[in-house]
Protein backbone atom coordinates (compact mmCIF):
# COMPACT_ATOMS: atom_id res chain seq x y z
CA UNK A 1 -3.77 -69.85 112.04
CA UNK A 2 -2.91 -71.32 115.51
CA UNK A 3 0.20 -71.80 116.60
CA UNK A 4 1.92 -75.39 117.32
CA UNK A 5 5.22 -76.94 119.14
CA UNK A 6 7.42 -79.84 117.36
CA UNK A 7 11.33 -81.31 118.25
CA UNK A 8 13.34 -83.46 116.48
CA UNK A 9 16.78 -85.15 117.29
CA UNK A 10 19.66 -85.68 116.13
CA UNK A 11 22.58 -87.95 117.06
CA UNK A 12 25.07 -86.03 116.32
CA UNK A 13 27.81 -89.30 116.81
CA UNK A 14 26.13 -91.13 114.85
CA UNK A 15 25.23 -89.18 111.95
CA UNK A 16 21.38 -90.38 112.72
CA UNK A 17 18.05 -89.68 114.08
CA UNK A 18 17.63 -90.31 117.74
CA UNK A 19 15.10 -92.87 117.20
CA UNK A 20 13.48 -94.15 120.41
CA UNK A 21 14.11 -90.95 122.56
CA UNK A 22 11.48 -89.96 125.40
CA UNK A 23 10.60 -86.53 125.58
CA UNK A 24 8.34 -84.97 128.05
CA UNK A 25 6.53 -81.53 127.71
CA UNK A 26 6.17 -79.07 130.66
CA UNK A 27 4.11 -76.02 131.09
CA UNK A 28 6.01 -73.79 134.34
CA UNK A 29 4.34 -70.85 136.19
CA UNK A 30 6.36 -69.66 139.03
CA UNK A 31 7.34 -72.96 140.91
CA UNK A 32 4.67 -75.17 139.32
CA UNK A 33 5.06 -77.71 136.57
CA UNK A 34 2.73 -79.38 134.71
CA UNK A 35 3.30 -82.22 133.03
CA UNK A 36 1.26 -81.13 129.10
CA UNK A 37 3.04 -84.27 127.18
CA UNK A 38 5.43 -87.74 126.85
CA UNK A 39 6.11 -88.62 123.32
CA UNK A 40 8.89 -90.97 121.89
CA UNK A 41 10.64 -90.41 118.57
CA UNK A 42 10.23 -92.21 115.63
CA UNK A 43 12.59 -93.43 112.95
CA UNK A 44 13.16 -89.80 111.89
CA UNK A 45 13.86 -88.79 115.43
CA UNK A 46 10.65 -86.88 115.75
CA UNK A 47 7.32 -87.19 116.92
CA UNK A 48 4.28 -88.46 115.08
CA UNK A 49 2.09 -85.24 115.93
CA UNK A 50 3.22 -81.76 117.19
CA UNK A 51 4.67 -82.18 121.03
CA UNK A 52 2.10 -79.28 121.78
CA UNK A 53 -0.73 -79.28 118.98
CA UNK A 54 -2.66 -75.79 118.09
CA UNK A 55 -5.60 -76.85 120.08
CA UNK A 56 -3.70 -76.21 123.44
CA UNK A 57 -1.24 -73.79 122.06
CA UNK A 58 -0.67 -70.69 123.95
CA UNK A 59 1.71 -68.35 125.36
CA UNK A 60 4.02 -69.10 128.66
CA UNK A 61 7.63 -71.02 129.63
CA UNK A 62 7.21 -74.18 128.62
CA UNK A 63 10.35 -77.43 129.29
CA UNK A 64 11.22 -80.05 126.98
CA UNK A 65 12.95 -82.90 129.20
CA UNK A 66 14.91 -85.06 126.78
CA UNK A 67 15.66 -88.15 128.13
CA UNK A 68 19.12 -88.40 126.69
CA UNK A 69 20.87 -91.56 129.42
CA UNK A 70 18.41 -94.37 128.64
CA UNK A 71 18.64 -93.42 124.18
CA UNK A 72 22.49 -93.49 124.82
CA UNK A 73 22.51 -96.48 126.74
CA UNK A 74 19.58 -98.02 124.41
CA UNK A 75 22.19 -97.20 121.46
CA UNK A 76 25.53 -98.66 122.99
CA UNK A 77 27.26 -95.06 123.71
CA UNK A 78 26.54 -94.21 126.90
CA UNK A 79 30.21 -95.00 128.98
CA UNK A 80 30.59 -95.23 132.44
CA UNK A 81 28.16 -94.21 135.33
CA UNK A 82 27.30 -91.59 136.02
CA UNK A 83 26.64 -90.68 132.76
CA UNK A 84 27.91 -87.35 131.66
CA UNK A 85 24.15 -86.49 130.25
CA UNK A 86 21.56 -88.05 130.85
CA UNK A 87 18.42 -85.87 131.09
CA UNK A 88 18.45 -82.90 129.33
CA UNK A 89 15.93 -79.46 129.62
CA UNK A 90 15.59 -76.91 127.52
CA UNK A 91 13.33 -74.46 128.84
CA UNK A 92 12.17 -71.54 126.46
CA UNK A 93 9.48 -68.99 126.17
CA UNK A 94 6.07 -68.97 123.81
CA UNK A 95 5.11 -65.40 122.94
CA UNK A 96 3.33 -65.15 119.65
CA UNK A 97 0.46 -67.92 119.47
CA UNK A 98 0.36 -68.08 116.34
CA UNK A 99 3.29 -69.07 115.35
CA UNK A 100 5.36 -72.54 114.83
CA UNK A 101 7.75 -72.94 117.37
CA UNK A 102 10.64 -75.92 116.66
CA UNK A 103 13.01 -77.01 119.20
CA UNK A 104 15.39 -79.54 118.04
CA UNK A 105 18.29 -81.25 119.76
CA UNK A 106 21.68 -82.12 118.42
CA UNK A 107 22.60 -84.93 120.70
CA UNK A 108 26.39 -87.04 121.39
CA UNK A 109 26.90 -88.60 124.58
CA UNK A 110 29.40 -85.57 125.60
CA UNK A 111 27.32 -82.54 124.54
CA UNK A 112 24.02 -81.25 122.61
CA UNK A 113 22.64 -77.93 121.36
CA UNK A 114 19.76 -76.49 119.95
CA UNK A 115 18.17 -73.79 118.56
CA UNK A 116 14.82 -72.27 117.38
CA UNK A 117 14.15 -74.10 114.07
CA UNK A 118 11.43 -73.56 111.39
């Protein structure tokens, strides 16, 4: 069984999916990054298909870039400019390929958190 990479957000203010939410997928090796993936949530604040499928699934320090400003000003709660967040990485290490790896987000317009899911 190969291994495969999935996120899902909550907002956390709203008691809701994040619904709408970009989300781009980095692979980083030393000072390179390479842009693997862009997906948007759906309705259940995840994406249609694993972020990072098994068929490119492998080891290394991969990036999730939430893009946080543009779902809070999309959803009426961002405040005043500058926002407080507005893109938000989570960078995190793939050892065992085999394995499902789940990053989600817990998202308000003053502070998120995440873990590694199942």
């Amino acid at each position: 069984m190969a291994g495969y990479l999935t996120t899902h957000v909550l907002d956390t203010a709203r008691g809701l999916p994040a619904a709408g939410l970009k989300i781009e997928l980095y692979a980083l090796s030393g000072a390179s990054r390479a842009l693997l993936a862009e997906v948007v949530t759906n309705a259940d604040g995840r994406s249609d298909a694993p972020v990072l499928p098994a068929d490119r699934f492998a080891p290394g320090v991969y990036e999730l870039v939430f893009h946080a400003g543009d779902y809070l000003r999309a959803t009426g709660q961002a405040g005043e400019e500058p926002l407080f967040l507005d893109v938000v990485p989570i960078r995190f290490g793939i050892s065992d390929a085999q394995a499902h790896y789940h990053v989600p987000l817990l998202l308000s317009p003053y502070g998120f958190s995440t873990y590694r899911g199942s």
